[in-house]
Protein backbone atom coordinates (compact mmCIF):
# COMPACT_ATOMS: atom_id res chain seq x y z
CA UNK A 1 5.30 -25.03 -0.82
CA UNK A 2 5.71 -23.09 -3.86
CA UNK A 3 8.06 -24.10 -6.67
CA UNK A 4 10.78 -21.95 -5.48
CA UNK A 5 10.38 -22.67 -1.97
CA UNK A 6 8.89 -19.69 -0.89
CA UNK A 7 6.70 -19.11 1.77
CA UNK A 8 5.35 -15.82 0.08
CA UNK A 9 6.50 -13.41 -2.71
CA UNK A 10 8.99 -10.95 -0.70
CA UNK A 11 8.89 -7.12 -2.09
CA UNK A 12 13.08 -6.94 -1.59
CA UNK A 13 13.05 -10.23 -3.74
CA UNK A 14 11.08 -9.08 -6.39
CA UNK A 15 12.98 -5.10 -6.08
CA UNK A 16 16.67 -7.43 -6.02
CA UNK A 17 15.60 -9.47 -9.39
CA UNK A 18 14.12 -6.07 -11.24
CA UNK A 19 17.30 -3.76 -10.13
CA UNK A 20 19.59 -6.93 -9.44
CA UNK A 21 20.67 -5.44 -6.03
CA UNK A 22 18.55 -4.11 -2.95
CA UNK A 23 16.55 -0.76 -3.39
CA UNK A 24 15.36 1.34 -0.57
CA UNK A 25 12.67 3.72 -0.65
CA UNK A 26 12.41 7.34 0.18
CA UNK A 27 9.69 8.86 1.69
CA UNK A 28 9.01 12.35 -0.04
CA UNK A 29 6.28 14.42 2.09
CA UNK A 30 4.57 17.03 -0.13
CA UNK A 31 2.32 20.26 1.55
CA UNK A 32 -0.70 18.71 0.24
CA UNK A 33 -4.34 17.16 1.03
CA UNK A 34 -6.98 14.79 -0.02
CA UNK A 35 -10.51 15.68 -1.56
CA UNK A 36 -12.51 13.78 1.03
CA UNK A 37 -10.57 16.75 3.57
CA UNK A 38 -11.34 19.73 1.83
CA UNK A 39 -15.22 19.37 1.06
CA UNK A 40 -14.86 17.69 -2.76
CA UNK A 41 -16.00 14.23 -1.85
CA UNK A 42 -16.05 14.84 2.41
CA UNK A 43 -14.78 17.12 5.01
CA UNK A 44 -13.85 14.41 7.97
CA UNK A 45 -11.01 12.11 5.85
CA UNK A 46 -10.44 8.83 6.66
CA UNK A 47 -11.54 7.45 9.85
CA UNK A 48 -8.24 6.17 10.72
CA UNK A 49 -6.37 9.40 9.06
CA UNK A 50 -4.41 11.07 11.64
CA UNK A 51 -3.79 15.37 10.68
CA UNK A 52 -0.06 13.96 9.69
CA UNK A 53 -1.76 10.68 7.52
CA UNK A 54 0.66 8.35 7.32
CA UNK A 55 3.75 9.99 7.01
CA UNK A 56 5.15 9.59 10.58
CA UNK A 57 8.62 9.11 9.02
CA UNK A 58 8.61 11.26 7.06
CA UNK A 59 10.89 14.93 6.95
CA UNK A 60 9.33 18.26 6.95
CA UNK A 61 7.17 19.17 3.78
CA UNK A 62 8.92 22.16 4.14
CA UNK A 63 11.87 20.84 2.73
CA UNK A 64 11.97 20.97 -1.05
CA UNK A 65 11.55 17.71 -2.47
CA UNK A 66 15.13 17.22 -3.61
CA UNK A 67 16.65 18.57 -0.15
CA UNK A 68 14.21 15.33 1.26
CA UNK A 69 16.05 13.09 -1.39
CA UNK A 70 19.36 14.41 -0.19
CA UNK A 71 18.65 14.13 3.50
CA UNK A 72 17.04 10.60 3.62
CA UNK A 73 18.99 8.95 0.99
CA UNK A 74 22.59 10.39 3.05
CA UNK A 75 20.73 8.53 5.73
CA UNK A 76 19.65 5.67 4.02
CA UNK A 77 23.31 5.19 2.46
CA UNK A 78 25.38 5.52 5.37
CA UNK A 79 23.14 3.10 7.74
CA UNK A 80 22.59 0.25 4.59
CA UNK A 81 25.67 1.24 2.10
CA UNK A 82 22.78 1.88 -0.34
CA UNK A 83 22.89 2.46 -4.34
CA UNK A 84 19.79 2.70 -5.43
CA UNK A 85 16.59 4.30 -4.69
CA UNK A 86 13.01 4.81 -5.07
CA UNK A 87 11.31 8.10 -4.56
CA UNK A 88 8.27 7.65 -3.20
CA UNK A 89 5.39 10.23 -2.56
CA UNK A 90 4.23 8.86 0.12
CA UNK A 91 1.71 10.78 2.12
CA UNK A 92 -1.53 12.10 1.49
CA UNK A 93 -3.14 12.11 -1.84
CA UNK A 94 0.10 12.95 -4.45
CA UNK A 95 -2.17 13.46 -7.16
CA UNK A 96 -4.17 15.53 -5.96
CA UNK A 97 -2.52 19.15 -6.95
CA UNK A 98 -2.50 21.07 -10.31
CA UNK A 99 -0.69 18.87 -12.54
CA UNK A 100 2.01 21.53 -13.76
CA UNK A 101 2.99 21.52 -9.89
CA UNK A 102 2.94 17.48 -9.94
CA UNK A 103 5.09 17.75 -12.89
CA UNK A 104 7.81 19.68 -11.06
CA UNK A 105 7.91 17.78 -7.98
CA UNK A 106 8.25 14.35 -9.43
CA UNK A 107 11.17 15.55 -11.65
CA UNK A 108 12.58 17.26 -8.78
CA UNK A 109 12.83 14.00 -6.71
CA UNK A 110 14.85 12.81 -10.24
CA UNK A 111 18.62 12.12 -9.55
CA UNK A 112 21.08 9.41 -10.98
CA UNK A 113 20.52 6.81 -8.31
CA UNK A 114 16.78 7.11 -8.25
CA UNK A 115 15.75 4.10 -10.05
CA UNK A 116 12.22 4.76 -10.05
CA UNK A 117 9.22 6.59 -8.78
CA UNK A 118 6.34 5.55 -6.48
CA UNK A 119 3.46 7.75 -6.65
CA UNK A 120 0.52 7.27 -3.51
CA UNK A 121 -2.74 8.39 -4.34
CA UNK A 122 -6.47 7.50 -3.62
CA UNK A 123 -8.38 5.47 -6.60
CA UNK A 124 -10.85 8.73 -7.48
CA UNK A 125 -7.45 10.90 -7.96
CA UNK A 126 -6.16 9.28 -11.33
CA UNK A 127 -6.69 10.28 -14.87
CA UNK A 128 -5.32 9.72 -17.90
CA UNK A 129 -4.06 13.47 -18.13
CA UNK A 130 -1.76 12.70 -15.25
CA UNK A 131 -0.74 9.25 -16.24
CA UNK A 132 0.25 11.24 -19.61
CA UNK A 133 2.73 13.11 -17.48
CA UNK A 134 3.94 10.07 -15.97
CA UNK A 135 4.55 8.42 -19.22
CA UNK A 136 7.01 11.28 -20.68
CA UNK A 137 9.15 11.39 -17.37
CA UNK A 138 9.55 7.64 -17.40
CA UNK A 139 10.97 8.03 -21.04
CA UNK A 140 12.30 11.10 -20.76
CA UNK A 141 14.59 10.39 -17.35
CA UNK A 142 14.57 6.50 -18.29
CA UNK A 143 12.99 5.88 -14.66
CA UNK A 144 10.40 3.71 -13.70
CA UNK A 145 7.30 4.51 -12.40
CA UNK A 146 4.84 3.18 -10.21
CA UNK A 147 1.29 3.90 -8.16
CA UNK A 148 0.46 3.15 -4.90
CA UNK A 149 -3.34 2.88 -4.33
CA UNK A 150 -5.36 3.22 -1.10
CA UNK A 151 -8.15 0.89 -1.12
CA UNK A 152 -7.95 -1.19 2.45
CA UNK A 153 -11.37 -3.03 1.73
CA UNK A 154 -13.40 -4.30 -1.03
CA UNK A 155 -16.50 -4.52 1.15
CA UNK A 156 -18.86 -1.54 0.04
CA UNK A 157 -20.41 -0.91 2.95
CA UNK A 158 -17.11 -0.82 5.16
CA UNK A 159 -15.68 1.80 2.77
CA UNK A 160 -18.76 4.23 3.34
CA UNK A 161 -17.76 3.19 7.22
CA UNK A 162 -14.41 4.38 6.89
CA UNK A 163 -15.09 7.70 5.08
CA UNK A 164 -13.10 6.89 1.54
CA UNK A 165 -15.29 8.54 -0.16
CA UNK A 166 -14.96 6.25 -3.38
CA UNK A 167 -16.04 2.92 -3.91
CA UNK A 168 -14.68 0.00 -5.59
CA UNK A 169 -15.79 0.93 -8.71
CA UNK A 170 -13.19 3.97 -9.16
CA UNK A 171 -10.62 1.17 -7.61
CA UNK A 172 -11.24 -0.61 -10.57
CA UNK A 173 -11.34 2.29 -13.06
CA UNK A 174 -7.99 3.22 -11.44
CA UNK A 175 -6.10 0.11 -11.86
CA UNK A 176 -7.22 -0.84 -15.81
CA UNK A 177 -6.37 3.37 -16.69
CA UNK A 178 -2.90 2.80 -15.06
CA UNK A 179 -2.25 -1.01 -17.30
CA UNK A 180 -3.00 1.02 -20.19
CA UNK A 181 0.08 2.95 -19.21
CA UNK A 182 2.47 -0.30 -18.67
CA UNK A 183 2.84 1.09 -14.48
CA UNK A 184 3.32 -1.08 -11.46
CA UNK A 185 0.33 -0.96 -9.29
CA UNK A 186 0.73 -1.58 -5.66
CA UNK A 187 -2.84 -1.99 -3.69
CA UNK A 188 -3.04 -0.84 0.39
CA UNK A 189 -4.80 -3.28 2.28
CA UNK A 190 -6.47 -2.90 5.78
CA UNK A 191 -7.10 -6.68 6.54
CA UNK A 192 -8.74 -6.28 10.49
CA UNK A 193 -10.91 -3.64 9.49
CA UNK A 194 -13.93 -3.83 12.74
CA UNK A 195 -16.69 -4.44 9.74
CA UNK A 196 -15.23 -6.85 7.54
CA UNK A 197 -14.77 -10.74 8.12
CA UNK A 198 -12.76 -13.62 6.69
CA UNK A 199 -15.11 -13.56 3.78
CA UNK A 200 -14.22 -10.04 2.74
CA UNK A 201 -10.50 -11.25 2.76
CA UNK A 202 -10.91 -14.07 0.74
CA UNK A 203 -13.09 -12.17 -1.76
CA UNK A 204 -10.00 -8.93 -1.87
CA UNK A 205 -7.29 -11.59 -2.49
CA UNK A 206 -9.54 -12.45 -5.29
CA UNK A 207 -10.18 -9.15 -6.71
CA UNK A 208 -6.59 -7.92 -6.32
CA UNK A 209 -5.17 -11.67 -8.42
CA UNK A 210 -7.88 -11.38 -11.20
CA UNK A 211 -6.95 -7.44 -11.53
CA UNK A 212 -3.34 -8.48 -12.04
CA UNK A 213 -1.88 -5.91 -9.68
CA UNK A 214 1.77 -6.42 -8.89
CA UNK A 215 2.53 -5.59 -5.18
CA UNK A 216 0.42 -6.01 -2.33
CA UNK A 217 1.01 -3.77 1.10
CA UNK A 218 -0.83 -4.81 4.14
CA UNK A 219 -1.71 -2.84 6.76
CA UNK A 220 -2.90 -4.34 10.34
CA UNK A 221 -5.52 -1.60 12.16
CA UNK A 222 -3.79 1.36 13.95
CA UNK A 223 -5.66 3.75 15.93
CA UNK A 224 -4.35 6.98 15.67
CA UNK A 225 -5.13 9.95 18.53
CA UNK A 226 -7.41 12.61 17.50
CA UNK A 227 -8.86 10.71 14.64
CA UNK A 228 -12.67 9.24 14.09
CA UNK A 229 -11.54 5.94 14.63
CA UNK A 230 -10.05 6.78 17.69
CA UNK A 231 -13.78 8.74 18.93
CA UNK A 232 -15.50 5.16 18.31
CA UNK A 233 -12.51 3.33 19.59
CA UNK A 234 -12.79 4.98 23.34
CA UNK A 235 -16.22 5.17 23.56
CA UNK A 236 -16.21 0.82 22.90
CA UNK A 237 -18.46 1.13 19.89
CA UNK A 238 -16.28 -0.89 17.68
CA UNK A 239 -14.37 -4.03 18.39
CA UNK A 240 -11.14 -5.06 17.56
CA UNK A 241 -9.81 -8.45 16.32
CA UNK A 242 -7.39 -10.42 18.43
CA UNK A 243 -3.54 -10.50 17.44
CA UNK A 244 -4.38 -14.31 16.19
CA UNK A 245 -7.52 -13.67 13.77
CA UNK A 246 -4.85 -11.03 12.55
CA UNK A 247 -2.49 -13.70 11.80
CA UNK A 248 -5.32 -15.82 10.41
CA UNK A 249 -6.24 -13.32 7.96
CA UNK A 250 -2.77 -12.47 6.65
CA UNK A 251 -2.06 -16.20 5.88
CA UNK A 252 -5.58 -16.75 4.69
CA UNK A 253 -5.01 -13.78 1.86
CA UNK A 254 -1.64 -14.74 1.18
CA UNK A 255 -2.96 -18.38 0.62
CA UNK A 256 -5.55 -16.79 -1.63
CA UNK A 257 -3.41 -14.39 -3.71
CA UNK A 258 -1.56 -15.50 -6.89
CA UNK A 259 2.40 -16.40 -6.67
CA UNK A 260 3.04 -13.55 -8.77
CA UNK A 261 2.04 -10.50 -6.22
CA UNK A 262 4.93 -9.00 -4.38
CA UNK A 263 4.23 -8.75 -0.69
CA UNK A 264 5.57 -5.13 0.51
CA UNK A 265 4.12 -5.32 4.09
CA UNK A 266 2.61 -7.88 6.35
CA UNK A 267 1.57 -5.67 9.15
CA UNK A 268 1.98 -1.37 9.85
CA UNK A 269 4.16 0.03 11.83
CA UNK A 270 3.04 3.68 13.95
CA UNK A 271 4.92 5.54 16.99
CA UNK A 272 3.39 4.79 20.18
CA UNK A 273 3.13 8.05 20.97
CA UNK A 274 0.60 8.99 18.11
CA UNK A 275 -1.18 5.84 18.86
CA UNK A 276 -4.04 4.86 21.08
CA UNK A 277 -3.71 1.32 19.52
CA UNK A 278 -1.03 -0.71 17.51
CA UNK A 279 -0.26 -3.99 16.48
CA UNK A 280 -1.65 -5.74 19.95
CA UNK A 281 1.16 -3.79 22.02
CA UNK A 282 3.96 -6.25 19.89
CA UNK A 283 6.53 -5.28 17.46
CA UNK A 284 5.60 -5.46 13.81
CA UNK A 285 8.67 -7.58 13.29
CA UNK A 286 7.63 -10.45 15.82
CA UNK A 287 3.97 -10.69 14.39
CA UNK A 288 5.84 -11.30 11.15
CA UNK A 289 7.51 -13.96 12.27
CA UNK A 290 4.76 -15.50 14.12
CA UNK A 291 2.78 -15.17 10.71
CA UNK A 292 5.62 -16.91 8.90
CA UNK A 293 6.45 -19.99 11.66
CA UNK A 294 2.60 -20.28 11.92
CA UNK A 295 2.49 -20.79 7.19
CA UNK A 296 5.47 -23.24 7.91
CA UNK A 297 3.77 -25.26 10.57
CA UNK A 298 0.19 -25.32 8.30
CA UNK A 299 1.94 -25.86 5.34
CA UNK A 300 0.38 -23.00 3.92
CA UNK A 301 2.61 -20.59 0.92
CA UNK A 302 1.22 -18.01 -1.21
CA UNK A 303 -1.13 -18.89 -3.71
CA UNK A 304 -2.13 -22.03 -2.32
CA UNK A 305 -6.15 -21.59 -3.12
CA UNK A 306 -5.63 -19.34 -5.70
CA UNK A 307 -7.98 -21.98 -8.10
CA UNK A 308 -10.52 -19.67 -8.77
CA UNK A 309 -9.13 -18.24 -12.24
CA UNK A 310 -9.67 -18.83 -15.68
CA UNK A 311 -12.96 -20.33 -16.14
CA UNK A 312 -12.40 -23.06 -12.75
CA UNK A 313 -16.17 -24.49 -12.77
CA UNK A 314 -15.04 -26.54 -16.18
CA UNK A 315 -11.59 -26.92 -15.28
CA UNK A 316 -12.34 -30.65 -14.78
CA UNK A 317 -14.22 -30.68 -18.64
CA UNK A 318 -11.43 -32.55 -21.08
């Protein structure tokens, strides 16, 4: 077990020793769409992109974006007996508009208990012109900001499977524009992906640790109606893993990923309704635990193989 006894890095832990209290987030839903939707990069979207994306949550994106702060954090407060807030563009591609309008609806989210900003994008929607922006409004409304990136796989060919529409190479470009900016990077994760194998989770955990990225948020498959996915899914041309190689591959990454990386998510959460597969017909919150008894009985915490770093074939040389 780690020094402080952990079995893995929590996100409310690391949220309660920046802000020195809990945070909750809320969701902002923006009338927008993503360039591998409107022809620029692809037509189709995501595979596993439902018309909504992943905003099932979310209010209207007819409601202005402070009316959606007001709402949900009146919610939030009342249920929790909440302070302090994060805004957090959730669905969609939130970069991915004229940057005067970006402007406007990131201040607009802006109030005296938001404590910072969370901004959810795709790796081939970031530029320094729009980091610039983010820069002024963190020191300008002394709030911090941070990105949310879509990756889900570091495998190549999965991602052309998938539909991104980017490769790892604009992940990458992504993540060292945004250091150069001082921003919290949080990296989405698909870890049960039908193309990719323990070996592509090892090799992400690796990726994401030597990249220094700061939170990690893992998604287990969904398969929403009406999507790609869900064409292959009933006509049996892809195959799913079992509930336990899920739970394999969580504790395998974790054991993989530095100490350091905040854990937002171990497994997504989707409405039945929308869904013609989720999470092995079991709530999120009991494959959680099963993860965590399972890292208890192995032994197994958060950074337990990450030995790979900082020159470890000589490691041994005195």
């Amino acid at each position: 077990m780690t020094k402080d006894n952990r079995l893995y890095y929590k996100y409310s832990d690391y949220l309660r020793n920046k802000y020195g209290e809990k945070v909750y987030k809320l969701p902002i839903n923006l009338d927008l769409t993503c360039p591998n939707r409107d022809g620029c990069v692809g037509l189709e979207g995501c595979i596993f992109c439902s018309e909504v994306g992943t905003g099932f949550e979310s209010l209207s994106n007819k409601l202005s974006v402070s009316s959606q702060i007001e709402k949900n954090m009146l919610y939030i407060e009342k249920k929790y007996k909440a302070q302090k807030f994060i805004a957090y563009f959730q669905n969609f591609t939130n970069t991915y508009m004229p940057i005067k309008e970006f402007e406007k609806a990131v201040i607009d989210s802006i109030n005296n208990r938001i404590v910072e900003i969370a901004i959810s994008t795709r790796p081939d929607c970031i530029s320094d012109s729009y980091l610039e922006v983010l820069k002024k409004i963190e020191k300008d409304y002394n709030v911090n900001i941070s990105i949310e990136l879509g990756l889900q796989s570091v495998n190549y060919h999965t991602l052309n499977k998938i539909n991104r529409g980017h490769s790892l190479a604009e992940y990458i470009d992504a993540v060292l524009r945004i250091k150069r900016y001082d921003f919290d990077i949080c990296t989405h994760m698909i870890l049960n992906l039908p193309w990719d194998d323990m070996t592509d989770v090892i090799e992400s955990a690796k990726i994401l640790s030597v990249l220094d990225i700061n939170q990690i948020k893992l998604h287990s498959l969904y398969i929403a109606k009406n999507t790609s996915l869900a064409d292959l899914y009933n006509k049996e041309l892809i195959s799913l893993a079992s509930k336990e190689d899920y739970i394999d591959r969580v504790i395998t990454f974790l054991e993989y990923i530095d100490k350091n990386i905040a854990i937002q998510r171990l497994v997504s959460r989707a409405p039945a309704e929308e869904t013609l597969f989720c999470n092995w017909n079991t709530s999120w919150w009991k494959i959680k635990d099963e993860i965590e008894i399972k890292m208890e009985e192995k032994s197994s915490y958060q950074g337990k193989q990450c030995n790979y770093k900082n020159g470890s074939a000589i490691s041994h040389i005195k």
